[in-house]
Protein backbone atom coordinates (compact mmCIF):
# COMPACT_ATOMS: atom_id res chain seq x y z
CA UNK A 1 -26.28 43.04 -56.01
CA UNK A 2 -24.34 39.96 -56.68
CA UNK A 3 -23.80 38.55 -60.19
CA UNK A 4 -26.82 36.98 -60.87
CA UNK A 5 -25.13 35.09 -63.74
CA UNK A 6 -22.25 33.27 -61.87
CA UNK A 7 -22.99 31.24 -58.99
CA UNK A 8 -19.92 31.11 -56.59
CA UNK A 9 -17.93 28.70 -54.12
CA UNK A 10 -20.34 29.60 -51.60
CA UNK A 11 -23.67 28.78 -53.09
CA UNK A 12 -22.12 25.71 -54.57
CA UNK A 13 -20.89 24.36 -50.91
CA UNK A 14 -23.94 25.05 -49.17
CA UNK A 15 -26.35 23.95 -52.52
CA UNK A 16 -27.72 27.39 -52.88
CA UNK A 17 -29.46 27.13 -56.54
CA UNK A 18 -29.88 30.45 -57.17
CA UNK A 19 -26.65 33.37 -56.54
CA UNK A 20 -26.89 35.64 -53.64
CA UNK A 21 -29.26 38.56 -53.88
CA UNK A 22 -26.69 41.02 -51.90
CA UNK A 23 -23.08 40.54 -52.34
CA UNK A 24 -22.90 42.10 -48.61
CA UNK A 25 -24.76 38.81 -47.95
CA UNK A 26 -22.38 36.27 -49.61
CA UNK A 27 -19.53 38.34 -48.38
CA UNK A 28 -20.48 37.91 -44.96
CA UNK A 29 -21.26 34.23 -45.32
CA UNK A 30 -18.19 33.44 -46.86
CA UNK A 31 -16.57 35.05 -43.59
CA UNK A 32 -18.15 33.22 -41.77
CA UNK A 33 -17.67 29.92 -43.57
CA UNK A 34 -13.77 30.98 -43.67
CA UNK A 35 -13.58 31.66 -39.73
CA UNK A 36 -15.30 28.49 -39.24
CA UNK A 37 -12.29 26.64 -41.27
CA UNK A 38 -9.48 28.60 -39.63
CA UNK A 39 -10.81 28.71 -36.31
CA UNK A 40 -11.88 24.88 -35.95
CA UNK A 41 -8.06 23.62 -35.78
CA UNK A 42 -7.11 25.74 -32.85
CA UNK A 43 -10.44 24.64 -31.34
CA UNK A 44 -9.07 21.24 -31.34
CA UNK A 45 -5.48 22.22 -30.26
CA UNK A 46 -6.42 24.17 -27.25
CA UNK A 47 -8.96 21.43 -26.23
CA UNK A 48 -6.49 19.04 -25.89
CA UNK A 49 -4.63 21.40 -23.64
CA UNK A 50 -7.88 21.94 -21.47
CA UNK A 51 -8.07 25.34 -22.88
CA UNK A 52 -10.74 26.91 -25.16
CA UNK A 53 -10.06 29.87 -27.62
CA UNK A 54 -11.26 32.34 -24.98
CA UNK A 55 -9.16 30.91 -22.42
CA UNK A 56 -6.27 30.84 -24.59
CA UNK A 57 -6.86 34.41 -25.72
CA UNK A 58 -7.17 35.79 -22.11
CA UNK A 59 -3.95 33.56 -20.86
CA UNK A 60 -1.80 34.74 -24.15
CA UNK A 61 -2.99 38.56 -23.27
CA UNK A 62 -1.62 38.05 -19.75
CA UNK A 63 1.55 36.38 -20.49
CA UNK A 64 2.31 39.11 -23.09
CA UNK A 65 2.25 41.67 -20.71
CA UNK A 66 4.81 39.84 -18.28
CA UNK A 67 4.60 39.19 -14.44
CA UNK A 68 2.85 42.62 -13.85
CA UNK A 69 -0.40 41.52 -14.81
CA UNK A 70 -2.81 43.41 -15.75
CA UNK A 71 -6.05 44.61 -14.59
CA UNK A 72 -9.40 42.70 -15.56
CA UNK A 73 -11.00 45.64 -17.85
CA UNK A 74 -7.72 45.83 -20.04
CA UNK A 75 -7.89 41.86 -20.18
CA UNK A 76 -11.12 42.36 -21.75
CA UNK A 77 -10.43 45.20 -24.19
CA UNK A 78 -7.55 43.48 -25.29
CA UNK A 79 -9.39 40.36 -26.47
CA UNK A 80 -9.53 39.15 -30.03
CA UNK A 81 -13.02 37.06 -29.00
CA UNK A 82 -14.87 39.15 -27.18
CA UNK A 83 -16.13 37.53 -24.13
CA UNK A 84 -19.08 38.89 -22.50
CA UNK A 85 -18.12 37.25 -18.40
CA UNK A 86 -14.29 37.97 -17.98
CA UNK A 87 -14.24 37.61 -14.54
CA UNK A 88 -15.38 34.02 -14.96
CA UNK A 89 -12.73 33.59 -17.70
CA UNK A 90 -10.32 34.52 -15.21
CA UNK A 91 -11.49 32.38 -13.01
CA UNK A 92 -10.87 29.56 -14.77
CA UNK A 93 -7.55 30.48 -15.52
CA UNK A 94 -6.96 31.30 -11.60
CA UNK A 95 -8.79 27.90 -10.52
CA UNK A 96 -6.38 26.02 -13.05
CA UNK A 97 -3.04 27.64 -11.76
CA UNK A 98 -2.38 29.40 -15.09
CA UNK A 99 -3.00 33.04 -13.22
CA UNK A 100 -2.85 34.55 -10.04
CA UNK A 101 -4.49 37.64 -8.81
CA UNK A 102 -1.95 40.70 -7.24
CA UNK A 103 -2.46 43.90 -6.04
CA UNK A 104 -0.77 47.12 -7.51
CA UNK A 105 2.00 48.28 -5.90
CA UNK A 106 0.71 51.87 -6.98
CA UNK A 107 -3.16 51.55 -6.19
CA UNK A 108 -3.68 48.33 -3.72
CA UNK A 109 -7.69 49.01 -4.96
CA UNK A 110 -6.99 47.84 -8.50
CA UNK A 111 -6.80 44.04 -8.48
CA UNK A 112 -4.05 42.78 -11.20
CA UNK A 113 -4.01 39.21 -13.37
CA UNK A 114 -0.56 37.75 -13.56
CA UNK A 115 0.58 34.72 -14.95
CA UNK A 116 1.93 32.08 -13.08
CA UNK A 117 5.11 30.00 -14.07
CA UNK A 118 2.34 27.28 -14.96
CA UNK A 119 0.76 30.04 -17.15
CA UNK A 120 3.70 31.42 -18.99
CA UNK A 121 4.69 27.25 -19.71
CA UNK A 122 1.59 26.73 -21.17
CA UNK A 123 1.78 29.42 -23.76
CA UNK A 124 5.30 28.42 -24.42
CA UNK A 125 4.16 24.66 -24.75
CA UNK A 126 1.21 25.87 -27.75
CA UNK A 127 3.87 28.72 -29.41
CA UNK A 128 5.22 25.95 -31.94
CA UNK A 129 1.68 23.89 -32.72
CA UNK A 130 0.18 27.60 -32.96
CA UNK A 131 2.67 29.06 -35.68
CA UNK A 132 2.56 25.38 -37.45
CA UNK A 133 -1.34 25.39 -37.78
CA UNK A 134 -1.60 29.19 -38.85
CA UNK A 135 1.20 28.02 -41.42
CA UNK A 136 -1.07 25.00 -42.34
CA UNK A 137 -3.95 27.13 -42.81
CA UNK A 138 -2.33 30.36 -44.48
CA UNK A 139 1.25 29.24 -45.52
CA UNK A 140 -0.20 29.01 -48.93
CA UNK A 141 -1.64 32.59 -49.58
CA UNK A 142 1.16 35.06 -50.56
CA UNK A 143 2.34 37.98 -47.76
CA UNK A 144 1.10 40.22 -50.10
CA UNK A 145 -2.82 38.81 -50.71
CA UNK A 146 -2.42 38.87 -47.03
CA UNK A 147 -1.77 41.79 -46.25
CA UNK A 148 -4.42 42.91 -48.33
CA UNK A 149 -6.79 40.13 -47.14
CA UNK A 150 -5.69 42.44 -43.55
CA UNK A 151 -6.95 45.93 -45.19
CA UNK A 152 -9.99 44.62 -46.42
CA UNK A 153 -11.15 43.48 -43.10
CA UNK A 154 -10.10 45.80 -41.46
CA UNK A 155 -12.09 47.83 -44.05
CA UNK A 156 -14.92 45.75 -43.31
CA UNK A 157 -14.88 46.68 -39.79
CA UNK A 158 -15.27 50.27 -40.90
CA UNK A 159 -11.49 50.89 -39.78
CA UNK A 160 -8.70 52.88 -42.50
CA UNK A 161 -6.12 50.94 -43.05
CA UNK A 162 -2.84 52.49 -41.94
C-alpha cells in the first residue's frame, strides 16, 4: 500500500486528492508520466526529420549493424519500441531511400535490410541533437542514481541486474 499519509508529486500533478491505494499503481503511473517527458522531445526531433521514434529505432538498428543488413525478424527483436507491423516499418524506410533490401550471400532465401548512404547520413545528421537532448533531459541526475535508476527497471521488468 502506499503511504496513505503523504500525498506525492504524482497525485499533486494530476489533482489526485486522496494518495494512491497501491504503490505498484503510482509506481507505474509515474513511469508512465516520466516516459511521456523523456520521450516527447525526440518525438519532436525525429518529426522534423520525417522520422517517428519507430522509424528511427528500426533505421539506428540497421545502421548499427553496418552494410550487411540484417534480416527483418532480428530488426524486430532488436527494437527498443516494439512495433507490432515491421515489414511496413521497413517499408517506409525502403520507400524513403534510408534502406535497401539484399539478399544473403550465404542463403539467397533470407531477404536482408541494409542501409543506404542516405540511411547511414541520416543517423549521423540526429547523433549530436540525440546525445544533446538525452543530456538535456538526464545531464542532471548523477551516473550513479542512474545506474541504479537502470537496475531498478530492469528489476521492474522482472530481469537481475548483472
Amino acid at each position: 500500500m502506499a503511504s496513505s499519509d503523504r500525498r506525492t508529486r504524482l497525485a499533486r500533478e494530476v489533482g489526485k486528492r486522496s494518495p494512491f491505494d497501491l504503490v505498484e499503481e503510482e509506481a507505474f503511473l509515474t513511469v508512465a508520466r516520466t516516459y511521456e517527458h523523456l520521450v516527447s522531445p525526440f518525438q519532436a526531433l525525429f518529426r522534423c526529420h520525417g522520422l517517428s521514434l519507430s522509424l528511427y529505432n528500426a533505421l539506428r538498428t540497421i545502421v548499427g549493424e553496418g552494410e550487411d543488413g540484417l534480416p527483418i525478424g532480428e530488426i524486430a527483436r532488436r527494437m527498443i519500441f516494439r512495433e507490432p507491423d515491421i515489414t511496413r516499418l521497413v517499408q517506409k524506410l525502403e520507400s524513403a531511400g534510408l534502406v535497401q533490401r539484399t539478399r544473403s550471400a550465404e542463403d539467397g532465401r533470407v531477404v536482408l535490410i541494409a542501409p543506404t548512404p542516405q540511411g547511414q547520413r541520416k543517423i549521423r545528421e540526429l547523433s549530436e541533437p540525440v546525445r544533446k537532448e538525452l543530456q538535456d533531459l538526464l545531464g542532471h541526475v548523477p551516473p550513479p542514481d542512474l545506474h541504479r535508476l537502470i537496475d531498478l527497471l530492469e528489476q521492474a521488468r522482472g530481469e537481475a541486474p548483472e
